[in-house]
C-alpha atoms as a PDB file:
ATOM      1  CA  UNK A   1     -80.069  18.633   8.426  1.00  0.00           C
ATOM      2  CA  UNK A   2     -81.438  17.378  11.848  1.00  0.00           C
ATOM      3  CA  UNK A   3     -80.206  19.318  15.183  1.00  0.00           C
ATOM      4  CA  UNK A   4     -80.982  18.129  18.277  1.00  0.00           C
ATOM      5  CA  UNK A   5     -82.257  20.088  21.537  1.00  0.00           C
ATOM      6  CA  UNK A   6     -78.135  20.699  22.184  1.00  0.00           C
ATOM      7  CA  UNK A   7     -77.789  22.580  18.215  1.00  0.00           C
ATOM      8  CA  UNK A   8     -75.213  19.862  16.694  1.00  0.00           C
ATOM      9  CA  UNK A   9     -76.112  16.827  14.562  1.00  0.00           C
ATOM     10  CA  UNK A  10     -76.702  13.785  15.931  1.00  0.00           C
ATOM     11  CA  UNK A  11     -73.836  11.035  15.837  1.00  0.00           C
ATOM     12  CA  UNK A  12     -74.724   7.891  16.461  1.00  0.00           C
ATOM     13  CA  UNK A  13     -71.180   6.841  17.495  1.00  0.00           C
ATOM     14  CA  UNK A  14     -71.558   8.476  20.485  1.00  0.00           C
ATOM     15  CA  UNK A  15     -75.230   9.457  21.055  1.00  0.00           C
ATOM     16  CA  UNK A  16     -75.409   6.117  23.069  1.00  0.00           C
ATOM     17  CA  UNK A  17     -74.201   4.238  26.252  1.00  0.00           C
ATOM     18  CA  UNK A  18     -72.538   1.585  23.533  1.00  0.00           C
ATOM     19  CA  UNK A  19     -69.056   2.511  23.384  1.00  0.00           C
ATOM     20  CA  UNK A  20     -69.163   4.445  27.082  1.00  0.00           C
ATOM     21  CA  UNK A  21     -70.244   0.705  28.184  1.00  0.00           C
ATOM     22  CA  UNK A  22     -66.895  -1.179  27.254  1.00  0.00           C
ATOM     23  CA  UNK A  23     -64.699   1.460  28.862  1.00  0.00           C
ATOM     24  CA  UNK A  24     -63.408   0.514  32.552  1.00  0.00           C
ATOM     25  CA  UNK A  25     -65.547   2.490  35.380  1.00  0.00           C
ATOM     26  CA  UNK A  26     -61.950   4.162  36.312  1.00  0.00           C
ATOM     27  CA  UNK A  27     -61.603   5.732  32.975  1.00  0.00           C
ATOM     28  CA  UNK A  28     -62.398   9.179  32.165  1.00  0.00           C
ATOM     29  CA  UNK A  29     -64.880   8.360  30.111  1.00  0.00           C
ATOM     30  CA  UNK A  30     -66.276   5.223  31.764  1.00  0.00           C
ATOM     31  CA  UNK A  31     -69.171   4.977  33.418  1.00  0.00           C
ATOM     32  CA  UNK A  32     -69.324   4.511  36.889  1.00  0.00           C
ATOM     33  CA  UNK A  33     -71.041   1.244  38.755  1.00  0.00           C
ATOM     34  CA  UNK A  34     -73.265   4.078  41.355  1.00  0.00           C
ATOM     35  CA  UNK A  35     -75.293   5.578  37.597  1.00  0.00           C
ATOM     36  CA  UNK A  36     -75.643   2.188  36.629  1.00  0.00           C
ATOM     37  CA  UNK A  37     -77.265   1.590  40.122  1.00  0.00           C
ATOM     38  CA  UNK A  38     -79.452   4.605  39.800  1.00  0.00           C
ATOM     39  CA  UNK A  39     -80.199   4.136  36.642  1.00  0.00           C
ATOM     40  CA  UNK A  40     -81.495   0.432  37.625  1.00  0.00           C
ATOM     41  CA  UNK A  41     -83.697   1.896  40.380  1.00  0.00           C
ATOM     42  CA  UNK A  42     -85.025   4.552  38.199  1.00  0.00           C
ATOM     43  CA  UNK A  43     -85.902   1.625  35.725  1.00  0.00           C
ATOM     44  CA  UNK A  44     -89.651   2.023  35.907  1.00  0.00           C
ATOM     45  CA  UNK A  45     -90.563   5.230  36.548  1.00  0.00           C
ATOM     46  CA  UNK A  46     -88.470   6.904  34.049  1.00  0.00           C
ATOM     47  CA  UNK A  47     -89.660   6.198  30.222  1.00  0.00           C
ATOM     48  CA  UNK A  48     -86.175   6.740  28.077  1.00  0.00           C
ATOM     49  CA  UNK A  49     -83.776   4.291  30.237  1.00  0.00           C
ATOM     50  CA  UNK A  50     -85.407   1.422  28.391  1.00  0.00           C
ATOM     51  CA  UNK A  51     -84.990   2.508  24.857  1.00  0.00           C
ATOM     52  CA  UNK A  52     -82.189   3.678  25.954  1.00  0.00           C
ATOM     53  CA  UNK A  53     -80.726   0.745  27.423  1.00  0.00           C
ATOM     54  CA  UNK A  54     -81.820  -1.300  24.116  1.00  0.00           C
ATOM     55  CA  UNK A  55     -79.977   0.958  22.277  1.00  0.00           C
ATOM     56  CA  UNK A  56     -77.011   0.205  23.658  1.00  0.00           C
ATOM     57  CA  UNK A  57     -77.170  -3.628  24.197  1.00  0.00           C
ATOM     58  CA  UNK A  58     -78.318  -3.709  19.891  1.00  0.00           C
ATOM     59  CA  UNK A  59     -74.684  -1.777  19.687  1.00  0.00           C
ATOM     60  CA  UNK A  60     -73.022  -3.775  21.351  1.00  0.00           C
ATOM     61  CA  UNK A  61     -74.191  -7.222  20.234  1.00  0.00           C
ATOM     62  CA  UNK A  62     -73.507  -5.729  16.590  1.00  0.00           C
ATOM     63  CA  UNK A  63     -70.184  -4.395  17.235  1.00  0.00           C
ATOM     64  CA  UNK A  64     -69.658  -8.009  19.179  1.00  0.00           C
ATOM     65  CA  UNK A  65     -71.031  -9.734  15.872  1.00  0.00           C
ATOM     66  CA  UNK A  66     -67.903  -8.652  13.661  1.00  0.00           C
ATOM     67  CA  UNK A  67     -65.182  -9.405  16.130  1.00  0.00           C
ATOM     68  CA  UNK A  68     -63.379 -12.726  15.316  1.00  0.00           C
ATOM     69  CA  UNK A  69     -61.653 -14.774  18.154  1.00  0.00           C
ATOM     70  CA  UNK A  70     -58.571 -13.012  17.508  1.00  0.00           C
ATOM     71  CA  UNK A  71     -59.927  -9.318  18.102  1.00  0.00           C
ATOM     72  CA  UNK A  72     -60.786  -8.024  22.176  1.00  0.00           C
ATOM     73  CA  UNK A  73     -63.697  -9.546  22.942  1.00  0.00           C
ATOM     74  CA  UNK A  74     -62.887  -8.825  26.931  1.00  0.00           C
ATOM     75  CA  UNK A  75     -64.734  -5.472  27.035  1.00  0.00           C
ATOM     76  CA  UNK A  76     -67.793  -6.826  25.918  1.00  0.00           C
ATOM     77  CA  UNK A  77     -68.105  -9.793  28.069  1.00  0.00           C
ATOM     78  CA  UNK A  78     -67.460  -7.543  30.923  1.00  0.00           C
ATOM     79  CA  UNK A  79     -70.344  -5.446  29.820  1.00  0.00           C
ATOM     80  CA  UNK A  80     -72.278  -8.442  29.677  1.00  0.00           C
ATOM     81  CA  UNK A  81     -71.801  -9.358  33.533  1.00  0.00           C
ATOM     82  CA  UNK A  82     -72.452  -6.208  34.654  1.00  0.00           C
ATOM     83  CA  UNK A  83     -75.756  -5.389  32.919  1.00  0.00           C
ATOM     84  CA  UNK A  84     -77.099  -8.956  33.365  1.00  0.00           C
END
């Protein structure tokens, strides 16, 4: 059994930005445009927002990869503007 730092398993449903991402900014759980901002300017000098951020745009583009034109495909092009 791996624990992390915080003493639970990992899960890797949640132990990314992937399904955080394709909530609204205005929802609880959303995250808001002003941490993407900072997390933008923080870009270089900070070594896990880019594995990070990888993480999270590999989720999404495989989540994105089973939807058929009749599922919600809305969240995810919304992602897609704002982290372009």
């Amino acid at each position: 059994m791996i624990l992390t730092l915080f003493s639970r398993e990992p899960n890797p449903l949640l132990d990314s930005l992937t399904p955080y991402l394709l909530l609204e900014a205005e929802e609880e759980k959303g995250i808001s445009p002003d941490f993407l901002v900072e997390m933008e300017a923080r870009i270089e000098e900070d070594d896990s927002i880019k594995p990070m951020l990888r993480k999270a745009v590999i989720g999404l583009s495989q989540q994105l990869s089973e939807l058929t034109m009749n599922d919600n495909y809305k969240p995810y092009i919304h992602v897609s503007n704002i982290i372009s």
